[in-house]
C-alpha atoms as a PDB file:
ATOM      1  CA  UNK A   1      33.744  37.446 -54.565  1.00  0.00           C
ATOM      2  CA  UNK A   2      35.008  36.435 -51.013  1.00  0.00           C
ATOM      3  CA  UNK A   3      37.320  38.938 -49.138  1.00  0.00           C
ATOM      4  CA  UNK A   4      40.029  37.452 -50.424  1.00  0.00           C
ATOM      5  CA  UNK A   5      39.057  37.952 -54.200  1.00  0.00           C
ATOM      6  CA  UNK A   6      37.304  34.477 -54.301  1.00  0.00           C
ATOM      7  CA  UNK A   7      33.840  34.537 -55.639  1.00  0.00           C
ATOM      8  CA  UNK A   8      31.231  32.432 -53.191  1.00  0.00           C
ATOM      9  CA  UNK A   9      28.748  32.023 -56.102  1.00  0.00           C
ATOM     10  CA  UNK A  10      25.461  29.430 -55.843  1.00  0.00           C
ATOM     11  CA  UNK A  11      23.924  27.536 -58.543  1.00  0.00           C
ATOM     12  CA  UNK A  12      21.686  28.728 -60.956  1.00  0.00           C
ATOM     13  CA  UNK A  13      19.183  26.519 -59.625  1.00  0.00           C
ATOM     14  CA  UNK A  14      19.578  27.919 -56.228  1.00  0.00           C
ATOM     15  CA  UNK A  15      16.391  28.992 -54.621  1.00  0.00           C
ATOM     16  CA  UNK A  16      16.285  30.527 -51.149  1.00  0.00           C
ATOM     17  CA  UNK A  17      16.675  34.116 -49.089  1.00  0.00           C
ATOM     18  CA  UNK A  18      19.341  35.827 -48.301  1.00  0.00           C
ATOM     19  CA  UNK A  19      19.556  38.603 -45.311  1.00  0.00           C
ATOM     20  CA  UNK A  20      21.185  41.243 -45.627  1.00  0.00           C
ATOM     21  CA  UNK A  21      22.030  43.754 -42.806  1.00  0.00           C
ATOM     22  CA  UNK A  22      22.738  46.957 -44.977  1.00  0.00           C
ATOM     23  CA  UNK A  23      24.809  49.483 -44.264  1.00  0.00           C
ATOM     24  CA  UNK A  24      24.011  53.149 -44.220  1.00  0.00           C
ATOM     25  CA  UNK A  25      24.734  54.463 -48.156  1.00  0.00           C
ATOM     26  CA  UNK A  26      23.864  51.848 -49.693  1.00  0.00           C
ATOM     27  CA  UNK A  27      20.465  52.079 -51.927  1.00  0.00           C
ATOM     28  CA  UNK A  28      18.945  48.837 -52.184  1.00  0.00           C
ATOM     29  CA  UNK A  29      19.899  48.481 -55.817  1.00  0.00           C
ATOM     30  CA  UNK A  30      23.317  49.035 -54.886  1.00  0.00           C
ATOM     31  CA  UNK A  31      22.761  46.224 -52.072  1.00  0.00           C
ATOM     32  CA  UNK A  32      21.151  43.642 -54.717  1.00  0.00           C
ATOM     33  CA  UNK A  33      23.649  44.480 -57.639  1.00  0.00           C
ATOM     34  CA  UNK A  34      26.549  43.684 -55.272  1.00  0.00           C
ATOM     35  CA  UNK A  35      24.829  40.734 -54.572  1.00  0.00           C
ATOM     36  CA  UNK A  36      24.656  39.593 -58.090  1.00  0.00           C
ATOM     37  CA  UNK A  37      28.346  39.706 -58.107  1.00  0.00           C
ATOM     38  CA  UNK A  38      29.307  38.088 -55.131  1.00  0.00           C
ATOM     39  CA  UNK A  39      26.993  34.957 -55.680  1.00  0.00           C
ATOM     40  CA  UNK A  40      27.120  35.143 -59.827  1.00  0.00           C
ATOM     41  CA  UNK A  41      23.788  35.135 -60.537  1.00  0.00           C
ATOM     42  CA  UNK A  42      21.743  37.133 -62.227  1.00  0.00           C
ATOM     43  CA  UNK A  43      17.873  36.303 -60.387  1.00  0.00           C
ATOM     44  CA  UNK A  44      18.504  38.253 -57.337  1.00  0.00           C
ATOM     45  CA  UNK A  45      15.817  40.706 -56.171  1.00  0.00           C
ATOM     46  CA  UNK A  46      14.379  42.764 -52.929  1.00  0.00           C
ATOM     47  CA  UNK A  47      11.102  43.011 -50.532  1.00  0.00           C
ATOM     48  CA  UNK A  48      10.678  46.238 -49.885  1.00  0.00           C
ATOM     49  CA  UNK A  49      13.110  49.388 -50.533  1.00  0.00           C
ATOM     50  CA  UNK A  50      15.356  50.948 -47.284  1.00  0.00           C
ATOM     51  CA  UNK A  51      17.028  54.761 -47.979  1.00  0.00           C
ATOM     52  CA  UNK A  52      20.276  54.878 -48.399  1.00  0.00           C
ATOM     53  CA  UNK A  53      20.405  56.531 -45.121  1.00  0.00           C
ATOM     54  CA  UNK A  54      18.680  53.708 -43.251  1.00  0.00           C
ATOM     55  CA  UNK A  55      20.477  50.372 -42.055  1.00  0.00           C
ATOM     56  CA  UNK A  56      18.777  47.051 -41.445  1.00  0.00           C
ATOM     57  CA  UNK A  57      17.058  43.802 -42.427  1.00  0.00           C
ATOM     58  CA  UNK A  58      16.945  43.889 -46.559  1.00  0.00           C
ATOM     59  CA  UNK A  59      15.176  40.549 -47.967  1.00  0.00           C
ATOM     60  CA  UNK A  60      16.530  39.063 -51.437  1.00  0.00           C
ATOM     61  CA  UNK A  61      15.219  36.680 -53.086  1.00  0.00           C
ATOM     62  CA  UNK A  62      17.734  34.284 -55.487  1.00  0.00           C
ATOM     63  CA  UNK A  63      16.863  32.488 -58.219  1.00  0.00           C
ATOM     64  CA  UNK A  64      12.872  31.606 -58.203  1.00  0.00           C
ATOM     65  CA  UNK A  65      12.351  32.840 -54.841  1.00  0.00           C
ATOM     66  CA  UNK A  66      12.158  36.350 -56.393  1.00  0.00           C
ATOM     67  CA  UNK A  67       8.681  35.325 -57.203  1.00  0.00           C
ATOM     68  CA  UNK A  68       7.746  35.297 -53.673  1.00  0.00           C
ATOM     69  CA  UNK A  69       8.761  38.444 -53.007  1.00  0.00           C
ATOM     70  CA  UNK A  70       6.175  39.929 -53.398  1.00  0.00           C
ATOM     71  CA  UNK A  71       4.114  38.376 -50.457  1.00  0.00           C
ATOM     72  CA  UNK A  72       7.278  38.954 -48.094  1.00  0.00           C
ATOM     73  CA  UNK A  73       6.882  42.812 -49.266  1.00  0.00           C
ATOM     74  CA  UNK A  74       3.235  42.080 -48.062  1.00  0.00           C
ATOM     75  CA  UNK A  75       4.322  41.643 -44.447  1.00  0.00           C
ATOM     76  CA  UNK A  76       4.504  44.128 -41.700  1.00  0.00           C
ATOM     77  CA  UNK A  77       7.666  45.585 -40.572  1.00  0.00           C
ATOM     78  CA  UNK A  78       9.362  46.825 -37.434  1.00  0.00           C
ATOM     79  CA  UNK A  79      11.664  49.610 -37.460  1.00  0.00           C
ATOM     80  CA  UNK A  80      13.598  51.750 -34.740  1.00  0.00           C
ATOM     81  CA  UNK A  81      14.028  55.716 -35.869  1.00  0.00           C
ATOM     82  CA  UNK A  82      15.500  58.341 -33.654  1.00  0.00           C
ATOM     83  CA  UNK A  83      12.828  61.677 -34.676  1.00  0.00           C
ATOM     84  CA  UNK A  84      14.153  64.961 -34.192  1.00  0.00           C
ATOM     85  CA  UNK A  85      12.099  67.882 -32.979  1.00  0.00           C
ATOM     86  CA  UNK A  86      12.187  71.427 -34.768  1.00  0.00           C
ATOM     87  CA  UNK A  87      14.555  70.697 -37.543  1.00  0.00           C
ATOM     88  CA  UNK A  88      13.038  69.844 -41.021  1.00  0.00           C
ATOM     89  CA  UNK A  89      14.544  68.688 -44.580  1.00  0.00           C
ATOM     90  CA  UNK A  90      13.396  68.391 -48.091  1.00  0.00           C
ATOM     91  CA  UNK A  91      13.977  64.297 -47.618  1.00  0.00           C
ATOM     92  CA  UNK A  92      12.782  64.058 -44.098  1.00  0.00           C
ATOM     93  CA  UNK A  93      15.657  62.463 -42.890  1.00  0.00           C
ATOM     94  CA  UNK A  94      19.335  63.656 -42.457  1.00  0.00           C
ATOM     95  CA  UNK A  95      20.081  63.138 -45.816  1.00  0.00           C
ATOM     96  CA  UNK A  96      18.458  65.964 -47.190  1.00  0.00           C
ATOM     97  CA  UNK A  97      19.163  69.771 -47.111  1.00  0.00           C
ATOM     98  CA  UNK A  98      17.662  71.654 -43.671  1.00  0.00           C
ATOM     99  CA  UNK A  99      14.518  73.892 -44.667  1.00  0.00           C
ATOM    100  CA  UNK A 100      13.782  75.459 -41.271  1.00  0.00           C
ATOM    101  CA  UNK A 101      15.316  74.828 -37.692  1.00  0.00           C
ATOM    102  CA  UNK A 102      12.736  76.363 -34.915  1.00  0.00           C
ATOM    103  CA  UNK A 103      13.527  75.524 -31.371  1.00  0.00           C
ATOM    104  CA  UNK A 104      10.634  72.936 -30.446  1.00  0.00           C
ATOM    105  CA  UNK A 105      11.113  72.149 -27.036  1.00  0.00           C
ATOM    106  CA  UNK A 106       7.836  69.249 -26.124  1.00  0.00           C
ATOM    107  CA  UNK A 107       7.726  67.419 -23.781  1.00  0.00           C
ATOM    108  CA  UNK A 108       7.896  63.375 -23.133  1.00  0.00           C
ATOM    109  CA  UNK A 109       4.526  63.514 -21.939  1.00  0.00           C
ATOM    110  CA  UNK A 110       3.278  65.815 -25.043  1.00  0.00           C
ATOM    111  CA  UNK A 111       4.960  63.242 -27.978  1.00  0.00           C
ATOM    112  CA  UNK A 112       3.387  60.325 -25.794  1.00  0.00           C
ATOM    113  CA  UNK A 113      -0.092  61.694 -26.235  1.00  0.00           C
ATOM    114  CA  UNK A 114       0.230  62.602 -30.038  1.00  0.00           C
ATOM    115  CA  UNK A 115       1.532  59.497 -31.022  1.00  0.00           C
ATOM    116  CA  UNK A 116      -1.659  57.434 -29.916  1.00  0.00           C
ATOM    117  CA  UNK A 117      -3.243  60.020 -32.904  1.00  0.00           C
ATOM    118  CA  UNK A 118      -1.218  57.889 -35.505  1.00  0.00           C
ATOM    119  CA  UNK A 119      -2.167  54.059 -34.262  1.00  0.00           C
ATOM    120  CA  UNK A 120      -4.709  52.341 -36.440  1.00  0.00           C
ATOM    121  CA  UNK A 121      -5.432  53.352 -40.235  1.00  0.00           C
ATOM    122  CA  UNK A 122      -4.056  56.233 -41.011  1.00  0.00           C
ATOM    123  CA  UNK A 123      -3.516  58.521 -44.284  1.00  0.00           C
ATOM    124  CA  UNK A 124       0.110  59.330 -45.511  1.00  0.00           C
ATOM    125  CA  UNK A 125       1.198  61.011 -48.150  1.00  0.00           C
ATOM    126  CA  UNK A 126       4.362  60.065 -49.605  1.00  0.00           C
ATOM    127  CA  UNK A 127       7.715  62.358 -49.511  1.00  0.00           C
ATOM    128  CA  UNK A 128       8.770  64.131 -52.440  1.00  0.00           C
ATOM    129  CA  UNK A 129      12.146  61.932 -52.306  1.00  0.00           C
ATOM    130  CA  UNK A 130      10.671  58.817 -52.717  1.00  0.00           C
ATOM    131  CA  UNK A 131      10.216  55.790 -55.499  1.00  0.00           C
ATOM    132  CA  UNK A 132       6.560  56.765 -55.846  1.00  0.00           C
ATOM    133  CA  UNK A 133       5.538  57.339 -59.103  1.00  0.00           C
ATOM    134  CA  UNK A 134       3.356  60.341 -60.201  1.00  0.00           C
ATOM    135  CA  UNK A 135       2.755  59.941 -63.933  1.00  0.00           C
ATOM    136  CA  UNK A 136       5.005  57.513 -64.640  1.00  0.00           C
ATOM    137  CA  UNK A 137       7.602  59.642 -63.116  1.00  0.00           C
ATOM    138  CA  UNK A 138       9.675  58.922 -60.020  1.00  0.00           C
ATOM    139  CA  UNK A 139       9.220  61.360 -56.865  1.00  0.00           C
ATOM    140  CA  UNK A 140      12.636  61.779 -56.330  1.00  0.00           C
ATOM    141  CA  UNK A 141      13.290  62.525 -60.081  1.00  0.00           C
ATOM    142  CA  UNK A 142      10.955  64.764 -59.786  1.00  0.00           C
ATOM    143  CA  UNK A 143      12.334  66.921 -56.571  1.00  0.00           C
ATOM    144  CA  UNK A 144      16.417  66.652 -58.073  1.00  0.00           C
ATOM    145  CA  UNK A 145      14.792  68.926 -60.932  1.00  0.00           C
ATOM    146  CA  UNK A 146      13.254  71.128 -58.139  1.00  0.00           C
ATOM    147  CA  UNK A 147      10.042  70.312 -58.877  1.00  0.00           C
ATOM    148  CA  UNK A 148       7.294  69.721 -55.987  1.00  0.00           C
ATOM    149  CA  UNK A 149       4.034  68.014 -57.196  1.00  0.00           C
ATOM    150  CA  UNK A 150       0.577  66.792 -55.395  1.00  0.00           C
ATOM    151  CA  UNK A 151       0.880  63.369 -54.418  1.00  0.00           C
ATOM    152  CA  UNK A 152      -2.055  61.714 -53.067  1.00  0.00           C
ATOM    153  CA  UNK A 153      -2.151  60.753 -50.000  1.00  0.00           C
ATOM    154  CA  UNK A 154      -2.914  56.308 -49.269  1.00  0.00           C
ATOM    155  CA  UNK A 155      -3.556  53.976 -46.495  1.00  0.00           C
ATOM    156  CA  UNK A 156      -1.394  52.498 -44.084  1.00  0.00           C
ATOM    157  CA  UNK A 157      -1.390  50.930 -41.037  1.00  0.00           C
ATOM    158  CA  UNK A 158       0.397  51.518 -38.113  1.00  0.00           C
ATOM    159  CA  UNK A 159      -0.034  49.094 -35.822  1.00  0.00           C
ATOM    160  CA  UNK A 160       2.157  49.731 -32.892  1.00  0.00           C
ATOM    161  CA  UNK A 161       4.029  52.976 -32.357  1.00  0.00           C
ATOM    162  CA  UNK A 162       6.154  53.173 -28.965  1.00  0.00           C
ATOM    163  CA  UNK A 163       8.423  55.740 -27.238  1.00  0.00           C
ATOM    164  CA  UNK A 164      11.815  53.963 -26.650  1.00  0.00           C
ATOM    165  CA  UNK A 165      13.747  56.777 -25.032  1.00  0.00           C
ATOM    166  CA  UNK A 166      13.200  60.867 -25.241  1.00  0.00           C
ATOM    167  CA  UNK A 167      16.064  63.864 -24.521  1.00  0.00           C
ATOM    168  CA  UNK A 168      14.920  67.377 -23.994  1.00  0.00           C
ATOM    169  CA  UNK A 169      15.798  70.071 -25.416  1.00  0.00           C
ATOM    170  CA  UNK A 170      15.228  73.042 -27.885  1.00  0.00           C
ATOM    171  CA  UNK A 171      15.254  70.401 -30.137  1.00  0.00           C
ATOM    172  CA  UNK A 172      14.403  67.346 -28.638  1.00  0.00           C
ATOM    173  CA  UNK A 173      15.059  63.710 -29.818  1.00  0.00           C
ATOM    174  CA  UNK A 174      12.891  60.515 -29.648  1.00  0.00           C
ATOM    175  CA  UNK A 175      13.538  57.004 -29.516  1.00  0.00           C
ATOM    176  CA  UNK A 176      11.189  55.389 -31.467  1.00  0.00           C
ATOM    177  CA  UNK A 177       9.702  51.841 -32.107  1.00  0.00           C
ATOM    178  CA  UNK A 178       7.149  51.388 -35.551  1.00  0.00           C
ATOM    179  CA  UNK A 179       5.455  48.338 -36.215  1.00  0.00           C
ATOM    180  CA  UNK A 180       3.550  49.436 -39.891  1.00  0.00           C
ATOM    181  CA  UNK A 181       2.137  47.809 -42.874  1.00  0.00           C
ATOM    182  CA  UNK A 182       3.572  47.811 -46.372  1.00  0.00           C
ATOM    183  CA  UNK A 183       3.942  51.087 -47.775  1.00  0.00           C
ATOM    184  CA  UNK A 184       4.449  53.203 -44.779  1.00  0.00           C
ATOM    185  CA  UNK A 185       7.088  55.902 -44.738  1.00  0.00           C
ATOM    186  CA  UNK A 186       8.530  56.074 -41.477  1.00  0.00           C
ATOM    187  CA  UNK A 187      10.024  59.604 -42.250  1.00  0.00           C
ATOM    188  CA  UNK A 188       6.420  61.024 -42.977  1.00  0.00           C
ATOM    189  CA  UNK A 189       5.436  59.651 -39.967  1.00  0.00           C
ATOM    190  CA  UNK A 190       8.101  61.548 -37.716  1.00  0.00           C
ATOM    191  CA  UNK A 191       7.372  64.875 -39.849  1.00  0.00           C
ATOM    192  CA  UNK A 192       3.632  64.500 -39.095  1.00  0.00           C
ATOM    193  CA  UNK A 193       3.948  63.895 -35.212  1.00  0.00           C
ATOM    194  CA  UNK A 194       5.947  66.975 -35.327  1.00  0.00           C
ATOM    195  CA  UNK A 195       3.204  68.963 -37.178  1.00  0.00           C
ATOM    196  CA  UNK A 196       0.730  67.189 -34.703  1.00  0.00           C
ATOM    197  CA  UNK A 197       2.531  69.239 -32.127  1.00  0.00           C
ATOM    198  CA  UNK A 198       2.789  72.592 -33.867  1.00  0.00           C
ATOM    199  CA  UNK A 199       6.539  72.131 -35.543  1.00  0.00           C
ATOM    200  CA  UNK A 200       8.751  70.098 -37.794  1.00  0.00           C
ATOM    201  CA  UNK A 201      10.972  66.957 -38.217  1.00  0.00           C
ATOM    202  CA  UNK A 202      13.530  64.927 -39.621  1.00  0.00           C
ATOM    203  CA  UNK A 203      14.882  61.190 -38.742  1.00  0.00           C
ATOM    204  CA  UNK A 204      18.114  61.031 -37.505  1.00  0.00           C
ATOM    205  CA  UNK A 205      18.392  57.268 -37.424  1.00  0.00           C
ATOM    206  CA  UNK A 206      16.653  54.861 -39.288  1.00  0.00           C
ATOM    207  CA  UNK A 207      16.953  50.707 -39.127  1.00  0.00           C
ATOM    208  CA  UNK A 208      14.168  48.448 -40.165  1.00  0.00           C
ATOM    209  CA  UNK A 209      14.422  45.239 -37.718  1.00  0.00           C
ATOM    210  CA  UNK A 210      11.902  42.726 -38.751  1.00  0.00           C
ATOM    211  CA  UNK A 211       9.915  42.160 -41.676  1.00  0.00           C
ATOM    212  CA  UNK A 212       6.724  39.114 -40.941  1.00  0.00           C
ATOM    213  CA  UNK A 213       8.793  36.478 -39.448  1.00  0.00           C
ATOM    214  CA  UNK A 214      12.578  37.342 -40.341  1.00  0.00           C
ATOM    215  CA  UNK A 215      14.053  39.035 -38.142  1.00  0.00           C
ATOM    216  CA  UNK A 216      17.824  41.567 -38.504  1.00  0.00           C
ATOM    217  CA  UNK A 217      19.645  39.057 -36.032  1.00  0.00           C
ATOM    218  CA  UNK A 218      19.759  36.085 -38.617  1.00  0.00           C
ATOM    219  CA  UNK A 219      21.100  38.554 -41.156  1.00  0.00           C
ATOM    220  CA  UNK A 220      24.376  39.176 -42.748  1.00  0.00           C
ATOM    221  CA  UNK A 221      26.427  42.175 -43.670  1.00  0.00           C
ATOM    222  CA  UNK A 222      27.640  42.494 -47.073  1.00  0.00           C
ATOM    223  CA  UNK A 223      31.215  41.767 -45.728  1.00  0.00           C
ATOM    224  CA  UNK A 224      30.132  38.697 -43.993  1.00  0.00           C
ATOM    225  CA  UNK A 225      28.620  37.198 -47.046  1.00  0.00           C
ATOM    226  CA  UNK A 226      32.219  38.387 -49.258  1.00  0.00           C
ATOM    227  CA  UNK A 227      33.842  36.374 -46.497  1.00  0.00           C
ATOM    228  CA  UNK A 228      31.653  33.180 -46.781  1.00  0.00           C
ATOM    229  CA  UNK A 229      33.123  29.564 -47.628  1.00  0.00           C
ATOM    230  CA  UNK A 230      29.567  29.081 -48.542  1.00  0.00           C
ATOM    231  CA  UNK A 231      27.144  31.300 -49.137  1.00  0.00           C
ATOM    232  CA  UNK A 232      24.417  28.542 -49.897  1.00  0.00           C
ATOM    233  CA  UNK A 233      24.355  27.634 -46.626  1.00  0.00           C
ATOM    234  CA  UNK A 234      23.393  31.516 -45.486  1.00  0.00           C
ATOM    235  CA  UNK A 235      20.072  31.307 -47.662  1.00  0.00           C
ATOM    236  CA  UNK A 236      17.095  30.986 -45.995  1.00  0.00           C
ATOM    237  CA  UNK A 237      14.643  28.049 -47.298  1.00  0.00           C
ATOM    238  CA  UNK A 238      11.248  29.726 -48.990  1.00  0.00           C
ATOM    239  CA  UNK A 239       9.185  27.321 -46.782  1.00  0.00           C
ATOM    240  CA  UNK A 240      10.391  29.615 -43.923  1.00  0.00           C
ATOM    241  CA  UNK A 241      11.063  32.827 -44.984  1.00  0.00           C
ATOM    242  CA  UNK A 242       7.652  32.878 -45.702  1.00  0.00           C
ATOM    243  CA  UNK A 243       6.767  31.568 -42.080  1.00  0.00           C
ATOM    244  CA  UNK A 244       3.945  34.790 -41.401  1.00  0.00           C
ATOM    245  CA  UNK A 245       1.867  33.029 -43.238  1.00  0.00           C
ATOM    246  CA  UNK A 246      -0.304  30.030 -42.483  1.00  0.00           C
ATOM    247  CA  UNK A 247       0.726  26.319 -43.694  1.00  0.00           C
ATOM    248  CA  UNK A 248      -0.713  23.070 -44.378  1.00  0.00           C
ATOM    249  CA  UNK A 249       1.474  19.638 -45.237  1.00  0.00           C
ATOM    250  CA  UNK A 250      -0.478  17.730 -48.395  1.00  0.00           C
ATOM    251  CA  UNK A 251       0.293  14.143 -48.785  1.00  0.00           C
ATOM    252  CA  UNK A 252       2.168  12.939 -52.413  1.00  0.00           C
ATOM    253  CA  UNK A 253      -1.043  12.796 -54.043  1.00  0.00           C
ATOM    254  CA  UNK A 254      -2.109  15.916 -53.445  1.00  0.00           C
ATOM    255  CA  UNK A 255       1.282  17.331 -53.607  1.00  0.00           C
ATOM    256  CA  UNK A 256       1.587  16.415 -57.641  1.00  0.00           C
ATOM    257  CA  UNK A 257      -1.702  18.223 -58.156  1.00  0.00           C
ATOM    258  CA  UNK A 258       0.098  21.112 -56.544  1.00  0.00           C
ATOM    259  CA  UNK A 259       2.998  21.088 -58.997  1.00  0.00           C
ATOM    260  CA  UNK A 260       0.332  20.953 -61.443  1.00  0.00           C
ATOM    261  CA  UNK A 261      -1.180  24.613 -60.319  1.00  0.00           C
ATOM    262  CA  UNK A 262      -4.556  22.310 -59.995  1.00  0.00           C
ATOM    263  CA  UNK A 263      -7.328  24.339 -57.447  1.00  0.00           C
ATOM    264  CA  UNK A 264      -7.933  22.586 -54.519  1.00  0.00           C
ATOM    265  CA  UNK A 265     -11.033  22.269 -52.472  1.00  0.00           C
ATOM    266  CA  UNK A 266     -10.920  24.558 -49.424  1.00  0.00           C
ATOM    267  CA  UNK A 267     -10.835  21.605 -47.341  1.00  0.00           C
ATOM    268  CA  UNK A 268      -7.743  20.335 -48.276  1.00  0.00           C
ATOM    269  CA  UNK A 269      -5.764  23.704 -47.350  1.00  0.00           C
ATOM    270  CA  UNK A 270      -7.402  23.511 -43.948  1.00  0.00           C
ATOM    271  CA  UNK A 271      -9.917  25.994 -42.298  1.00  0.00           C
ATOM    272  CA  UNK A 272      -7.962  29.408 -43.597  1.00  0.00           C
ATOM    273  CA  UNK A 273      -8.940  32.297 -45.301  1.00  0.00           C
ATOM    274  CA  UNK A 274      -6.250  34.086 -47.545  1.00  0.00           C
ATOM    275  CA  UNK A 275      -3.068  33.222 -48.413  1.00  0.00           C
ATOM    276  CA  UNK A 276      -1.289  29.626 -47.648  1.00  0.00           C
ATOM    277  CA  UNK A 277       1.885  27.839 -47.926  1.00  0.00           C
ATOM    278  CA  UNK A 278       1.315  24.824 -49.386  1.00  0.00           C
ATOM    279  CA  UNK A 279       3.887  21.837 -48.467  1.00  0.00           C
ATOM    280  CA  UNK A 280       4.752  18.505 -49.138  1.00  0.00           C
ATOM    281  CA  UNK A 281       5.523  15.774 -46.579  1.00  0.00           C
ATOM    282  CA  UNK A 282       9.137  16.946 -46.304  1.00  0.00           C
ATOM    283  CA  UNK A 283       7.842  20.102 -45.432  1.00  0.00           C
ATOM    284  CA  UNK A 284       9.529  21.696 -48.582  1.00  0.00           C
ATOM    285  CA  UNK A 285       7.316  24.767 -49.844  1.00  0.00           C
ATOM    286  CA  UNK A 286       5.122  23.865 -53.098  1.00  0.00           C
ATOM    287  CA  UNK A 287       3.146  26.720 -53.619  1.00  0.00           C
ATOM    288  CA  UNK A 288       0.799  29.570 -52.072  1.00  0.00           C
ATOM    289  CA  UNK A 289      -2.621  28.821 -52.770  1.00  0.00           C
ATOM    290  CA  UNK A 290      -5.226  31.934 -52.192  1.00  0.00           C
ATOM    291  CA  UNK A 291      -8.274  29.925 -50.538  1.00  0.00           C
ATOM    292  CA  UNK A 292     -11.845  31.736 -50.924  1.00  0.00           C
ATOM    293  CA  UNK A 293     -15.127  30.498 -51.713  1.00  0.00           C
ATOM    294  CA  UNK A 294     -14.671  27.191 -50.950  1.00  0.00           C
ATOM    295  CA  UNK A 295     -11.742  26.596 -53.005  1.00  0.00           C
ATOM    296  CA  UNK A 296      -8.346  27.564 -53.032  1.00  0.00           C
ATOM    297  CA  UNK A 297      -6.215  28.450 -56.056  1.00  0.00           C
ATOM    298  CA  UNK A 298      -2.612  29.011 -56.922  1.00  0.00           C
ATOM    299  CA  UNK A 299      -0.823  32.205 -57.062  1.00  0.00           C
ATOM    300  CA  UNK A 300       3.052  30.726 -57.097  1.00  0.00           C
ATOM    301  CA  UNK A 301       3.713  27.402 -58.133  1.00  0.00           C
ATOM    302  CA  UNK A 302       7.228  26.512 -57.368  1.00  0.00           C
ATOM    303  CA  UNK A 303       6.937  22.599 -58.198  1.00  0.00           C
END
């Protein structure tokens, strides 16, 4: 519903993205669920989950865009985190409860050098409060019963990770800007330049900014979209949200073998390798086509 008590729902044949700029508190299921309300329909999902204590770009996905999602949650991200030095928690953020505070006093110079350690592929292991699952248990189900169990650690990719700003002190803060591939928990990655430099850590601040080609300035806050006259006209079209990935423009004939899910020679999807938005002449998304070996086949046919 609008702020006035109006709802500012879209058709159920409403396809598109919606950004939101979350608040801290919010989970992302609280984010999507409000969501649900405000627009009255049910198909409404997310790329990627943000911590309740973290703010920023969240994508949704209404109606049939939800299954394109999961290429969006494919995409790298860009966040900004504020790491402090000497202070760790069971969550590794300021959410959680404080397990040790030793003064930790590094240097800018010191956190410059150990954070070229942690650009590239890298091995993470994911925090106890997290939506892993170990054994078809959640982590963070898990560590509310006080349990603590070996998680293995997986591959990510950091590829950028910048100094912003740095204070001294006993227990010093950074400014930090991460550019990392799906799956990477920022947290564990302040926590383990601490370690790098003989001590401990916990985020502060946490926003994610950009995720492929969307970006937190073209999103809304949950108030904003309450407040809409229309909230149709805040949804992203798929044909962009999508817009990290590579695109070719198929003429009619080709376009109604696309609806069809029929595989296309390689050829016709241009000289590409992967993943591929596939439009038609009104540049309106059709599908993403996977092209390999000379052909290229569909993974989402939207039609």
């Amino acid at each position: 519903m609008s702020g006035d008590g109006r709802r500012v729902g879209v058709s159920r044949d409403t396809i598109g993205f919606l950004l939101i700029d979350k608040d801290s508190g919010w989970t992302s299921h609280d984010v999507v669920a409000k969501c649900r309300g405000i627009l009255g329909i049910k198909k409404v999902g997310h790329a990627g989950t943000l911590d309740p204590m973290a703010t920023g770009l969240l994508v949704l996905g209404i109606g049939r865009a939800t299954r394109l999602l999961r290429f969006v949650q494919d995409f790298a991200k860009e966040y900004l985190a504020t790491v402090q030095f000497g202070v760790a928690t069971d969550s590794l953020d300021a959410d959680g409860a404080v397990l040790s505070r030793e003064p930790m006093p590094v240097t800018e110079d010191d956190v410059r050098t150990a954070m070229t350690r942690f650009v590239g592929d890298i091995m993470q292991q994911p925090p106890m409060v997290s939506a892993r699952k170990v054994e078809g248990r959640r982590l963070y189900e898990l560590a509310r019963e006080g349990k603590e169990v070996e998680r293995e650690s997986r591959p990510v990719t950091i590829h950028s990770f910048d100094l912003l700003d740095f204070a001294p002190s006993d227990y010093p803060e950074a400014q930090v800007r991460v550019v990392a591939s799906k799956g990477t928990y920022v947290r564990t990655l302040g926590d383990d330049l601490a370690r790098a430099l003989g001590g401990r850590a916990h985020l502060t601040a946490l926003r994610r900014v950009r995720n492929g080609s969307l970006d937190v300035s073209d999103a809304v806050t949950i108030e904003q979209l309450q407040g809409a006259e229309d909230a149709g006209g805040l949804l992203i079209d798929p044909g962009a949200a999508l817009g990290a990935l590579p695109a070719v423009e198929v003429d009619e004939t080709t376009a109604q073998a696309v609806r069809n899910g029929v595989p296309l020679a390689a050829g016709l999807v241009g000289d590409v390798s992967g993943l591929v938005r596939v439009l038609d002449e009104s540049a309106r998304l059709l599908a993403v086509y996977r092209a390999e070996d000379r052909r290229a086949r569909p993974e989402v046919v939207l039609g």
